[in-house]
N, C-alpha and C. Protein backbone atom coordinates (compact mmCIF):
# COMPACT_ATOMS: atom_id res chain seq x y z
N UNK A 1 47.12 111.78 239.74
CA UNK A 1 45.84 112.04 240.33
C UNK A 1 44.75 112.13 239.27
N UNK A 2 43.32 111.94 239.59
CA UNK A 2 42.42 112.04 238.45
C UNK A 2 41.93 113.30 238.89
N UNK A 3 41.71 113.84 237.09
CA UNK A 3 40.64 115.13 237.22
C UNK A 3 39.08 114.49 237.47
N UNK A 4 38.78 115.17 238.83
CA UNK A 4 37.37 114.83 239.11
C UNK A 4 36.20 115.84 238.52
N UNK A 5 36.50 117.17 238.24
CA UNK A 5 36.15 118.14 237.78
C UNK A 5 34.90 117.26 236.78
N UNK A 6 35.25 116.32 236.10
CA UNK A 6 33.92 115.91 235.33
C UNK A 6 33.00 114.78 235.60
N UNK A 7 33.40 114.34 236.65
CA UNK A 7 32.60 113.42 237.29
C UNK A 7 31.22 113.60 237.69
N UNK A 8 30.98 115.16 238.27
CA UNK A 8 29.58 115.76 238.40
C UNK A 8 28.35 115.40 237.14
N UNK A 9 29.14 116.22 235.64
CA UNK A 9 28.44 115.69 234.29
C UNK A 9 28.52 114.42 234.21
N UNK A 10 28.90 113.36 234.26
CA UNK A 10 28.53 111.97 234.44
C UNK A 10 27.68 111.31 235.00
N UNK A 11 27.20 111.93 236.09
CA UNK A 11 26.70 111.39 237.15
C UNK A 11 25.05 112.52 236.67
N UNK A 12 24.75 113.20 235.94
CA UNK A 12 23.69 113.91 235.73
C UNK A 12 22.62 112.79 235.03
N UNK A 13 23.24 112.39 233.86
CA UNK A 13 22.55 111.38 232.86
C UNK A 13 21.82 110.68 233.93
N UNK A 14 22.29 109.67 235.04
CA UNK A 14 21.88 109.08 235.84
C UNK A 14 21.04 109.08 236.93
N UNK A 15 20.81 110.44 237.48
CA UNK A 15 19.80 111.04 238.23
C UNK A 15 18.63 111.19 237.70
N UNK A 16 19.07 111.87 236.53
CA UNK A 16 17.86 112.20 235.53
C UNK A 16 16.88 111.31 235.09
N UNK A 17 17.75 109.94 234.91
CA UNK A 17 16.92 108.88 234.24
C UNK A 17 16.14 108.38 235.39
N UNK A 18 16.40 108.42 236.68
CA UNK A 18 15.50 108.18 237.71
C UNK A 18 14.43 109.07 238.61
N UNK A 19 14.68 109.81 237.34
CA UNK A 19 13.41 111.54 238.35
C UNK A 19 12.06 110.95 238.35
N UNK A 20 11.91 110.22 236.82
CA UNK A 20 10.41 109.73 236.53
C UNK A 20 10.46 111.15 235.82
N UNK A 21 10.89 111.23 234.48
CA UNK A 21 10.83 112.25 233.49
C UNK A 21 9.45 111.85 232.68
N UNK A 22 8.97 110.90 232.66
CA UNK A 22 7.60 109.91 232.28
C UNK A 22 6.12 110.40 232.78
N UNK A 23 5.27 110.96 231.87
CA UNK A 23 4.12 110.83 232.98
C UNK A 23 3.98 109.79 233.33
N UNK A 24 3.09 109.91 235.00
CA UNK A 24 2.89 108.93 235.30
C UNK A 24 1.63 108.87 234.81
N UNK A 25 1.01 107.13 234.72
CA UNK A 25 -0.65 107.30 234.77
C UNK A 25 -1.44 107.77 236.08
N UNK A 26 -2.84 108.14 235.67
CA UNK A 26 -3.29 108.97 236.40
C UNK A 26 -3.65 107.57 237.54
N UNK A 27 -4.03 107.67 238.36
CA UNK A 27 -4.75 106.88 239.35
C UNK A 27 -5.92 106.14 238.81
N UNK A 28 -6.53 105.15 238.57
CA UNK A 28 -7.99 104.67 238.41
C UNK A 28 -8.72 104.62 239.49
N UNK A 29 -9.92 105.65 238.82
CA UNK A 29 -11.16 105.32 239.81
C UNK A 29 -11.62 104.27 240.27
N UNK A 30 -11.69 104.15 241.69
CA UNK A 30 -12.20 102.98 242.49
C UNK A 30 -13.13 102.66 241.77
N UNK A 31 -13.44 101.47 241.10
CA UNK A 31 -14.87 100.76 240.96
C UNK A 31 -16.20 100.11 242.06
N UNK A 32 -17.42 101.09 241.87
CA UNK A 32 -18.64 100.54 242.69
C UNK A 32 -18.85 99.20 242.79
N UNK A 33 -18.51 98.82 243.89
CA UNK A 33 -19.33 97.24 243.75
C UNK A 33 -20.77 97.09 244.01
N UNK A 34 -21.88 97.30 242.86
CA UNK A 34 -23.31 97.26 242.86
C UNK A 34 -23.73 96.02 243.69
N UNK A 35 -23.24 95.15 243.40
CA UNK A 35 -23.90 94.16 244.51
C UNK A 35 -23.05 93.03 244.76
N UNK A 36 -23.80 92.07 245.40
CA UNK A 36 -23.10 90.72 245.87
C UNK A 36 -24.24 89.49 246.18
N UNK A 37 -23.96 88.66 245.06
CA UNK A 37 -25.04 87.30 245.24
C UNK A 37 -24.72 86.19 245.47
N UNK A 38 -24.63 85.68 246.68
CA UNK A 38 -24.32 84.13 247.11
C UNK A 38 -25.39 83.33 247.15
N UNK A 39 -26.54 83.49 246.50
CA UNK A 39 -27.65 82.17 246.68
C UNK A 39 -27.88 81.21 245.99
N UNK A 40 -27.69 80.07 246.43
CA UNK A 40 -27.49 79.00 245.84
C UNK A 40 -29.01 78.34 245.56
N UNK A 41 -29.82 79.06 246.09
CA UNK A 41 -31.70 78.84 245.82
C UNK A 41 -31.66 77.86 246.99
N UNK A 42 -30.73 77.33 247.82
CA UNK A 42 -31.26 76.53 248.71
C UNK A 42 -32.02 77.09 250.17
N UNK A 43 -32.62 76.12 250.54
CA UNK A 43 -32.98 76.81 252.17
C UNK A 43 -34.64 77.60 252.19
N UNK A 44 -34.53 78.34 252.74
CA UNK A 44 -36.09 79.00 252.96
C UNK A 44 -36.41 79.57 251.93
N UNK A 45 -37.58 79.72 251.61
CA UNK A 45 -37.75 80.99 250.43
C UNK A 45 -37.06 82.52 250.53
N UNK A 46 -36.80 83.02 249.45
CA UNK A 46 -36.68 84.23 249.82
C UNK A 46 -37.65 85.05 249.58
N UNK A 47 -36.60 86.24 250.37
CA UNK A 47 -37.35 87.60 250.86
C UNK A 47 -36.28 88.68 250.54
N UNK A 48 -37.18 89.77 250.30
CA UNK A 48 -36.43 90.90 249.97
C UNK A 48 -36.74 92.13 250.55
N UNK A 49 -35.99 92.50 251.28
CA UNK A 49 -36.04 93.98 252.26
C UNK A 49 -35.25 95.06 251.52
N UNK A 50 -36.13 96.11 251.24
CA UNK A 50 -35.41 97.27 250.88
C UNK A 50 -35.44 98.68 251.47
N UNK A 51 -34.31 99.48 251.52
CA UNK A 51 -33.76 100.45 252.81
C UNK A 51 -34.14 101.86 251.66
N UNK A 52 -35.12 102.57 252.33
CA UNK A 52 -35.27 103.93 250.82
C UNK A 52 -33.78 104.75 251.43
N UNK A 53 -33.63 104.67 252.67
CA UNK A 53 -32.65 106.07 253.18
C UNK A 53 -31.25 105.60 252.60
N UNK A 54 -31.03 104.27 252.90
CA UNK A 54 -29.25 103.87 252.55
C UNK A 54 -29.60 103.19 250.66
N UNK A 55 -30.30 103.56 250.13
CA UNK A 55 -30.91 102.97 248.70
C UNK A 55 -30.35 101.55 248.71
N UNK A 56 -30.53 100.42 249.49
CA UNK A 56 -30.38 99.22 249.05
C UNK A 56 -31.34 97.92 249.66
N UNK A 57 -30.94 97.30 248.69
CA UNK A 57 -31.83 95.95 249.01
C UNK A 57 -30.76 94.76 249.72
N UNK A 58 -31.58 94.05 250.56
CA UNK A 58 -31.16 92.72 251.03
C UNK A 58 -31.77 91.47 250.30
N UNK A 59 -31.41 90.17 250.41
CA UNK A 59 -31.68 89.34 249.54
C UNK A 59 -31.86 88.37 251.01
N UNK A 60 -32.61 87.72 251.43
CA UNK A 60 -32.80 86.91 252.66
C UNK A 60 -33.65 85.46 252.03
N UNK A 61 -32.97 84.76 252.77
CA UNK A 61 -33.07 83.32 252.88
C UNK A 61 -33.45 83.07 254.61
N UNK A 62 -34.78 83.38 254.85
CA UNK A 62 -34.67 83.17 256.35
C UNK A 62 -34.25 84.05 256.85
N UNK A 63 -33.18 83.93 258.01
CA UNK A 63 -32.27 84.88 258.86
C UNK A 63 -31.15 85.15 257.64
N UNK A 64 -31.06 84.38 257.26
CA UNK A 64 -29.52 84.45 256.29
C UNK A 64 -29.39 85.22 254.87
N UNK A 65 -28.50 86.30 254.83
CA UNK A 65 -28.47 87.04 253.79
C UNK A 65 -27.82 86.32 252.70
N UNK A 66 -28.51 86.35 251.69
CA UNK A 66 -27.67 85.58 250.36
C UNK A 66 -27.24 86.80 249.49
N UNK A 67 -27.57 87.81 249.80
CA UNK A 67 -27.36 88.91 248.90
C UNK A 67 -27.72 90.24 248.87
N UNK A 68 -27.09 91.00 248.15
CA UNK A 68 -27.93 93.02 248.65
C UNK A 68 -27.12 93.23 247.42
N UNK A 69 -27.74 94.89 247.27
CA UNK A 69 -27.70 95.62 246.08
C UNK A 69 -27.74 96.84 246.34
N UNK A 70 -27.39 97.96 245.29
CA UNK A 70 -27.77 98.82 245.65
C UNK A 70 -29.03 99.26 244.29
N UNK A 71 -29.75 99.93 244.90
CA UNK A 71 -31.07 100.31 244.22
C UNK A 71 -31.30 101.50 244.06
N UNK A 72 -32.59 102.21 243.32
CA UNK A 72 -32.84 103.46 242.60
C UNK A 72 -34.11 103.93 242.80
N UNK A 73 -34.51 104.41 244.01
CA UNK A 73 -35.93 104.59 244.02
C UNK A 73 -36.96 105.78 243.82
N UNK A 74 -37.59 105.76 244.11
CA UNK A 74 -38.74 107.10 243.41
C UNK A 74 -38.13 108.26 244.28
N UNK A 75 -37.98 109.13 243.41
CA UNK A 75 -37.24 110.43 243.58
C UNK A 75 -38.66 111.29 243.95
N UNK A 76 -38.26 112.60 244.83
CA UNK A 76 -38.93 113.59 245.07
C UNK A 76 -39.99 113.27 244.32
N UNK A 77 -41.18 113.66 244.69
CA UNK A 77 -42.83 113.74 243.93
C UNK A 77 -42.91 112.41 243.39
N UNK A 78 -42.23 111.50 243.27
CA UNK A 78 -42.62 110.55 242.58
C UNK A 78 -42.12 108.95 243.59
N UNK A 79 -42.73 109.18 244.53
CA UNK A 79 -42.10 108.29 245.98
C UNK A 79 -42.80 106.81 245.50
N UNK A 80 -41.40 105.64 246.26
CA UNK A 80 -41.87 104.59 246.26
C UNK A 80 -42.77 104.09 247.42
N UNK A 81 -43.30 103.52 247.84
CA UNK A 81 -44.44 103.49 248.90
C UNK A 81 -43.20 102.22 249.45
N UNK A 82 -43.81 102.72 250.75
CA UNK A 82 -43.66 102.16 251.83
C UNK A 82 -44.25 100.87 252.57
N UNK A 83 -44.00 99.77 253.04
CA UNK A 83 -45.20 98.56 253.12
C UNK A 83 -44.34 97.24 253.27
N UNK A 84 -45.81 96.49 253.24
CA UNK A 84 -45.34 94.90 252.84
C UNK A 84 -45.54 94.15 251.85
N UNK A 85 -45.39 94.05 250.74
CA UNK A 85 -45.46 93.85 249.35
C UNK A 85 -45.20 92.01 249.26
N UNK A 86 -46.43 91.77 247.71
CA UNK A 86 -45.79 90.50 247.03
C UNK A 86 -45.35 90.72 245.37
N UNK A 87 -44.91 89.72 245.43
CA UNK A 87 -44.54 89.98 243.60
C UNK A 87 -45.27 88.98 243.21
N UNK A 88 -46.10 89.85 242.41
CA UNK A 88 -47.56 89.48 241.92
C UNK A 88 -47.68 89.04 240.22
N UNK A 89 -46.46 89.66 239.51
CA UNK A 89 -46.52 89.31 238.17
C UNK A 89 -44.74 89.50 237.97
N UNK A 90 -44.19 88.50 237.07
CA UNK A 90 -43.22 88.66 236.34
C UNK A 90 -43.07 88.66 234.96
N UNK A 91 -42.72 89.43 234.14
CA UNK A 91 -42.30 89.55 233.12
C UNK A 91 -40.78 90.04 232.62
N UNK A 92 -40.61 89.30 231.40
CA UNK A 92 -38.96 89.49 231.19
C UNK A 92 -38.62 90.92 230.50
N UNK A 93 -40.04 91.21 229.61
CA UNK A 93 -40.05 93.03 229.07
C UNK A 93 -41.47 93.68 229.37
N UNK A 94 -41.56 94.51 230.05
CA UNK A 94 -42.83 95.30 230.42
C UNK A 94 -42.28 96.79 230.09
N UNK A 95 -43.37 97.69 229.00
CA UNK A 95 -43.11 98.60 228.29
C UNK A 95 -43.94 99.44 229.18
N UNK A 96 -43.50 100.36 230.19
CA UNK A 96 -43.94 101.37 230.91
C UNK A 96 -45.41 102.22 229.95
N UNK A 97 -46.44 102.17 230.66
CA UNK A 97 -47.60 103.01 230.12
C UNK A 97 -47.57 104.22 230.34
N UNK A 98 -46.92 104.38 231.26
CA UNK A 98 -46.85 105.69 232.26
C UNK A 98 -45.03 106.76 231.52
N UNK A 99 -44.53 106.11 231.50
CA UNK A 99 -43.61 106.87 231.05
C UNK A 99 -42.16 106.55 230.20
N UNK A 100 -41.81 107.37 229.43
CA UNK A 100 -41.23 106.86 228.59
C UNK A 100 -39.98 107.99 228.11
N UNK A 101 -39.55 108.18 226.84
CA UNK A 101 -39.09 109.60 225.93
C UNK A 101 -39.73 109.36 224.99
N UNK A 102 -39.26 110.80 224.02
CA UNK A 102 -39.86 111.16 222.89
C UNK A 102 -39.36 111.06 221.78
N UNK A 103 -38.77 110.27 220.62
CA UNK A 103 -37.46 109.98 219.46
C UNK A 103 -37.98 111.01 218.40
N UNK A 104 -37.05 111.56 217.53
CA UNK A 104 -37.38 112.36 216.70
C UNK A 104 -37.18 111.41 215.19
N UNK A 105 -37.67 111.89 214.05
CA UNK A 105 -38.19 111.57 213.10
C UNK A 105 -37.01 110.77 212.85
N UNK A 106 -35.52 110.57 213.18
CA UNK A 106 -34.40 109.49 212.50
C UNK A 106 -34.11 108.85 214.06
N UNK A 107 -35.45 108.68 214.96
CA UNK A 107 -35.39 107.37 215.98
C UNK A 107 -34.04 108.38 217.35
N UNK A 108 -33.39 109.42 216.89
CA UNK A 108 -32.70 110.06 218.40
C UNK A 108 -33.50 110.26 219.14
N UNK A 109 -33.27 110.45 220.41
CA UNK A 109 -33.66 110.57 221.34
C UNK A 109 -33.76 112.41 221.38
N UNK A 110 -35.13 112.89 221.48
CA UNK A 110 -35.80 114.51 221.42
C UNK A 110 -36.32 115.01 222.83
N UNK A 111 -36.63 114.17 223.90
CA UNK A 111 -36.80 114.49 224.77
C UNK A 111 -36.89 113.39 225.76
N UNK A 112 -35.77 113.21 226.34
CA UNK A 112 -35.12 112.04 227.26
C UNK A 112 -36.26 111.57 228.19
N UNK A 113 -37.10 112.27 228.94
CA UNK A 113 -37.68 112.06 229.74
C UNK A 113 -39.29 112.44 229.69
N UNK A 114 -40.43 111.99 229.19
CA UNK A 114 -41.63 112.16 228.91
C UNK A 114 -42.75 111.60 229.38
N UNK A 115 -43.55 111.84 229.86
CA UNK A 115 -44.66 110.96 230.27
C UNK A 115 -45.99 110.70 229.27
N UNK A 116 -46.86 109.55 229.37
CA UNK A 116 -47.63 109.41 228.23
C UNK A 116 -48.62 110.30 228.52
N UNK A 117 -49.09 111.02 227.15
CA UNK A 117 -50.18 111.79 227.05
C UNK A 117 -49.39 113.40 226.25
N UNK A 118 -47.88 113.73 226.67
CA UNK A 118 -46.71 114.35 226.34
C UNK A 118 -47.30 114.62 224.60
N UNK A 119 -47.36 116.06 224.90
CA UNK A 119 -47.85 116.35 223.08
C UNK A 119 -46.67 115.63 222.13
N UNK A 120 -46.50 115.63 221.09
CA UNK A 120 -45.31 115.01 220.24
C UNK A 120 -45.71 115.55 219.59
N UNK A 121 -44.31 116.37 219.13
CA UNK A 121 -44.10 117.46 217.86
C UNK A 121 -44.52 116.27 216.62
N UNK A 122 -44.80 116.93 215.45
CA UNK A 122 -44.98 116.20 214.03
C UNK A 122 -43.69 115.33 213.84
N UNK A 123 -44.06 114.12 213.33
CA UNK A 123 -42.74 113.06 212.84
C UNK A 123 -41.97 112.95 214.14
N UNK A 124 -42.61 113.21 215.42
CA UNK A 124 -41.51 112.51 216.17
C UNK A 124 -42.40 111.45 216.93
N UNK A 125 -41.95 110.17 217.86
CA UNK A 125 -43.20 109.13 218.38
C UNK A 125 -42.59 109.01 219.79
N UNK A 126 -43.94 109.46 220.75
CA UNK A 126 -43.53 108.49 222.15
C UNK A 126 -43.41 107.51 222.41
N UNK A 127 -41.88 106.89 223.15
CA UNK A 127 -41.70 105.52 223.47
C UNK A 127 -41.91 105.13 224.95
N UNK A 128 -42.53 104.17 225.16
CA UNK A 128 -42.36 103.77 226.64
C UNK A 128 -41.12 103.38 227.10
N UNK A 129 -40.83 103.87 228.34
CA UNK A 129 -39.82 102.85 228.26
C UNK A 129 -39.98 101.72 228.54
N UNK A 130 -38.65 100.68 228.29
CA UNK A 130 -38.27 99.20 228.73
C UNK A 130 -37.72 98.64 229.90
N UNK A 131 -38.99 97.94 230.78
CA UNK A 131 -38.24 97.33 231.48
C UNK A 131 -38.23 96.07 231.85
N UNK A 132 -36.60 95.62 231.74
CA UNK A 132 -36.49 94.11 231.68
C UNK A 132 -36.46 93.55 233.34
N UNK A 133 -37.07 92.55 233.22
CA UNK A 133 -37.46 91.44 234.23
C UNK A 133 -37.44 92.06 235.23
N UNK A 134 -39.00 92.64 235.32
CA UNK A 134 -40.40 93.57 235.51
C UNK A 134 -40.63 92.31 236.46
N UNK A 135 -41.07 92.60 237.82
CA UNK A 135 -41.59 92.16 238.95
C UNK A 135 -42.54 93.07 239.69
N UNK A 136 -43.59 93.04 239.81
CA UNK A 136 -44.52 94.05 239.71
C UNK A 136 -45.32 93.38 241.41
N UNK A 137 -45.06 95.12 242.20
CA UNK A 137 -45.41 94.91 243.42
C UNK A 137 -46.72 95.24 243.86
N UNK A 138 -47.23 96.47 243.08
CA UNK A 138 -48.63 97.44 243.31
C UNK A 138 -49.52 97.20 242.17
N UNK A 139 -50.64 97.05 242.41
CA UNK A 139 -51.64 97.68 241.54
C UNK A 139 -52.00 98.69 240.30
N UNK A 140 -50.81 99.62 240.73
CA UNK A 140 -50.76 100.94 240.29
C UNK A 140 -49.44 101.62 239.37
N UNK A 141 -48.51 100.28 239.75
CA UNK A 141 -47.61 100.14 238.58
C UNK A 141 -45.96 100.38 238.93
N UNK A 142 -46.26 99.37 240.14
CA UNK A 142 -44.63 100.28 240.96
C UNK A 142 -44.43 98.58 241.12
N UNK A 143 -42.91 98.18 240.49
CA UNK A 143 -42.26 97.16 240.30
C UNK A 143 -40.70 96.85 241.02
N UNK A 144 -40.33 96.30 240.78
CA UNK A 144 -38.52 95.79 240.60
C UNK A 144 -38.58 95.59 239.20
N UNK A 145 -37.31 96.26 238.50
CA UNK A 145 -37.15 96.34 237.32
C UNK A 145 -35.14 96.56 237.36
N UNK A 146 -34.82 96.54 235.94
CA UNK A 146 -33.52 96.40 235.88
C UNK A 146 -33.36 98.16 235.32
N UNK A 147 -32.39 98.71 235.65
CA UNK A 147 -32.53 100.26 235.17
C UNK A 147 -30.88 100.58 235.61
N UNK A 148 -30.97 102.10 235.23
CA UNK A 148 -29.82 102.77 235.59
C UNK A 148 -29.71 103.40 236.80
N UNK A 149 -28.68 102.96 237.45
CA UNK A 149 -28.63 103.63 238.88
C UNK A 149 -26.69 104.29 238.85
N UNK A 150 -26.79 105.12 238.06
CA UNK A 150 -26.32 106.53 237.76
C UNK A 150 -25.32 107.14 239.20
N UNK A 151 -26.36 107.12 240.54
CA UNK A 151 -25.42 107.54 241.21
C UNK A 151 -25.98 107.00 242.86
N UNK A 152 -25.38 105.45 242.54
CA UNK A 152 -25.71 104.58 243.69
C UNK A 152 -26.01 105.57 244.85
N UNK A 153 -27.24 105.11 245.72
CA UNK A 153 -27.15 105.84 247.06
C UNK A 153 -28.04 107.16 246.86
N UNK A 154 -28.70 107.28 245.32
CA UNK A 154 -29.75 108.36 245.31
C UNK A 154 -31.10 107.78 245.01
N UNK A 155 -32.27 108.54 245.39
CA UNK A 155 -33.19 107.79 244.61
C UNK A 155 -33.43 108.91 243.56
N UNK A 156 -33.69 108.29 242.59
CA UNK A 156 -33.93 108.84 241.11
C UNK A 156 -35.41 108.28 239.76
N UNK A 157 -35.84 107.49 240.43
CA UNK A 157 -36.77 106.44 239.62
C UNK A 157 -37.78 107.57 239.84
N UNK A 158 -39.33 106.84 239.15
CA UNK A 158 -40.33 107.57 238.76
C UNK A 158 -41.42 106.53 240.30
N UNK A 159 -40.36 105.80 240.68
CA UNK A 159 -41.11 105.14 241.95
C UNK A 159 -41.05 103.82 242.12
N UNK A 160 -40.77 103.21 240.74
CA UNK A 160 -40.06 101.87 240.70
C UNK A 160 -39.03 101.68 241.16
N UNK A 161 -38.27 100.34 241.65
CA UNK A 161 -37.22 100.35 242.43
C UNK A 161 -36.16 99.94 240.96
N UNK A 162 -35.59 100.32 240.79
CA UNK A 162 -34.22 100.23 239.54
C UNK A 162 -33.02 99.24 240.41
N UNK A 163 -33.19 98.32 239.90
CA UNK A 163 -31.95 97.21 240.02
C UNK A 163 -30.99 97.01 239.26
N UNK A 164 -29.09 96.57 239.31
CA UNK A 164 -28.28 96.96 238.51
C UNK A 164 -28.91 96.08 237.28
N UNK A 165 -28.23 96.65 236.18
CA UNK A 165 -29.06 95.40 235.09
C UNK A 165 -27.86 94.54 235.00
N UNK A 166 -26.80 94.17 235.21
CA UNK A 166 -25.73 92.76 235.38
C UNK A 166 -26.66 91.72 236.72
N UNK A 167 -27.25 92.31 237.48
CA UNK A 167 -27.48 91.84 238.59
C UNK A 167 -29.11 90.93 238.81
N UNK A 168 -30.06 91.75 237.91
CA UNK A 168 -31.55 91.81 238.01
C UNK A 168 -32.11 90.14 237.36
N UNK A 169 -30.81 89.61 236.63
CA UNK A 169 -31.27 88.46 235.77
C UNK A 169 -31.58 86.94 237.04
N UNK A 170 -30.42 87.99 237.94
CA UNK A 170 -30.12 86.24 238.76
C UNK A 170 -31.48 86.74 239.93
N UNK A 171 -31.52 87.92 240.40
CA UNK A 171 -32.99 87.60 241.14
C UNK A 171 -34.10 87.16 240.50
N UNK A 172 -34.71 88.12 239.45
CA UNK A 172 -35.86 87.63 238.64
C UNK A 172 -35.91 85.86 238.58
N UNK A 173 -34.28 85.38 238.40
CA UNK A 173 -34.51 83.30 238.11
C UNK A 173 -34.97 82.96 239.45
N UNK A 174 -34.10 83.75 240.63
CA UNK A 174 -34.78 83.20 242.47
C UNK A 174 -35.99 83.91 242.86
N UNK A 175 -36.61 84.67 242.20
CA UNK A 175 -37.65 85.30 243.11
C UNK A 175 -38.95 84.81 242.19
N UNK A 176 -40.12 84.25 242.81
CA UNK A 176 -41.13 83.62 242.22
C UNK A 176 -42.36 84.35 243.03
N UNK A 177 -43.80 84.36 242.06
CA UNK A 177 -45.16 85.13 242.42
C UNK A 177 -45.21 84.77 243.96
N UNK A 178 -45.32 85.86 244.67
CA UNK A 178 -45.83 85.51 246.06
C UNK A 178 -44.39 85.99 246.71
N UNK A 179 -43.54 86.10 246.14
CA UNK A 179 -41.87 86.30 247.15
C UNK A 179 -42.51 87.83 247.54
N UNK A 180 -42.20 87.91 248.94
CA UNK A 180 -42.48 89.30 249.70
C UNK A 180 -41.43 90.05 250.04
N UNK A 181 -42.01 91.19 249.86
CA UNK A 181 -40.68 92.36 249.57
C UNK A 181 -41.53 93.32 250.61
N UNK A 182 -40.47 93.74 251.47
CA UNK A 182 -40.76 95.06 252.88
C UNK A 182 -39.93 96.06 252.26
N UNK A 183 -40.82 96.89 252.53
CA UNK A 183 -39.77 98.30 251.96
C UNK A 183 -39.87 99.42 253.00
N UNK A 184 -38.87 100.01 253.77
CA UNK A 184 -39.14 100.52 255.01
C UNK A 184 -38.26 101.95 254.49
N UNK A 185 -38.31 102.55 255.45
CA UNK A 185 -37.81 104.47 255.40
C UNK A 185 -36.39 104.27 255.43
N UNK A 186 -35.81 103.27 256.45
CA UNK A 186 -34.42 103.71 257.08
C UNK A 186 -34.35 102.56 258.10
């Protein structure tokens, strides 16, 4: 007859190696999909509708959506207006007059968020900020611009609408002076 008595310790090695004694990796965070662009520039001109309550834009060809985004708009006290808008000027860098930060004397960044006129300590200089392919809707200085939108679905801007910057290159090539942009509550 066999001693089975050690068959139990044999059989341990083998359990063990299948517990998952290993961390596992952690899960990866779902990635945002900022937008989606199918326009091939053909068909009607476009148009661009943007939603302040759900923060995003549509991209319209006619009836037909070629595209949407999500966007960044004027936060508390500093609201994007509401209307029927054209895009009246494009530029590929427009250096904000209105607001900017403050760099300290070796060019860091001293005060992230500043508006012009903002005293500046000695040896440090106000910068405007930069914004690339600047589509400018108002009079008064409220655009489509490429920016950080930090936490899709808020508005956060100074009143400009902030577009992803992977995304802002291919509208700025389809959207030309005169393309009309509606910007509604909800």
């Amino acid at each position: 007859m066999r001693d089975l008595s050690k068959a139990p310790m044999c059989i341990i090695p083998l359990l063990l190696a299948s517990c998952g004694l290993m961390n596992p990796e952690p899960p990866k965070k779902a990635e945002i999909v900022m937008y989606e662009w199918e326009d091939t520039g053909e068909g009607e001109p476009l148009s661009i509708r943007i939603n302040l309550k759900e923060q995003k834009a549509a991209y319209m060809r006619g009836d037909r959506q070629v595209g949407w985004s999500y966007v960044s708009t004027g936060r508390e006290g500093h609201s994007t207006p509401v209307g029927d808008f054209r895009i009246t000027e494009k530029m590929p860098l427009k250096v904000s007059n209105r607001y900017g930060w403050i760099a300290d004397p070796e060019g860091k960044v001293a005060v992230p968020s500043a508006r012009a006129g903002t005293p500046v300590p000695p040896g440090h200089v106000y910068r405007g900020s930069e914004m690339q392919n600047w589509m400018r809707l108002t009079s008064y200085g409220v655009g489509l611009h490429a920016g950080e939108i930090s936490k899709p679905g808020q508005a956060l801007s100074h009143g400009c609408i902030r577009l992803p910057r992977d995304f802002v290159p291919k509208l700025y090539a389809a959207a030309s002076l005169g393309t009309p942009v509606r910007i509604t509550r909800g």
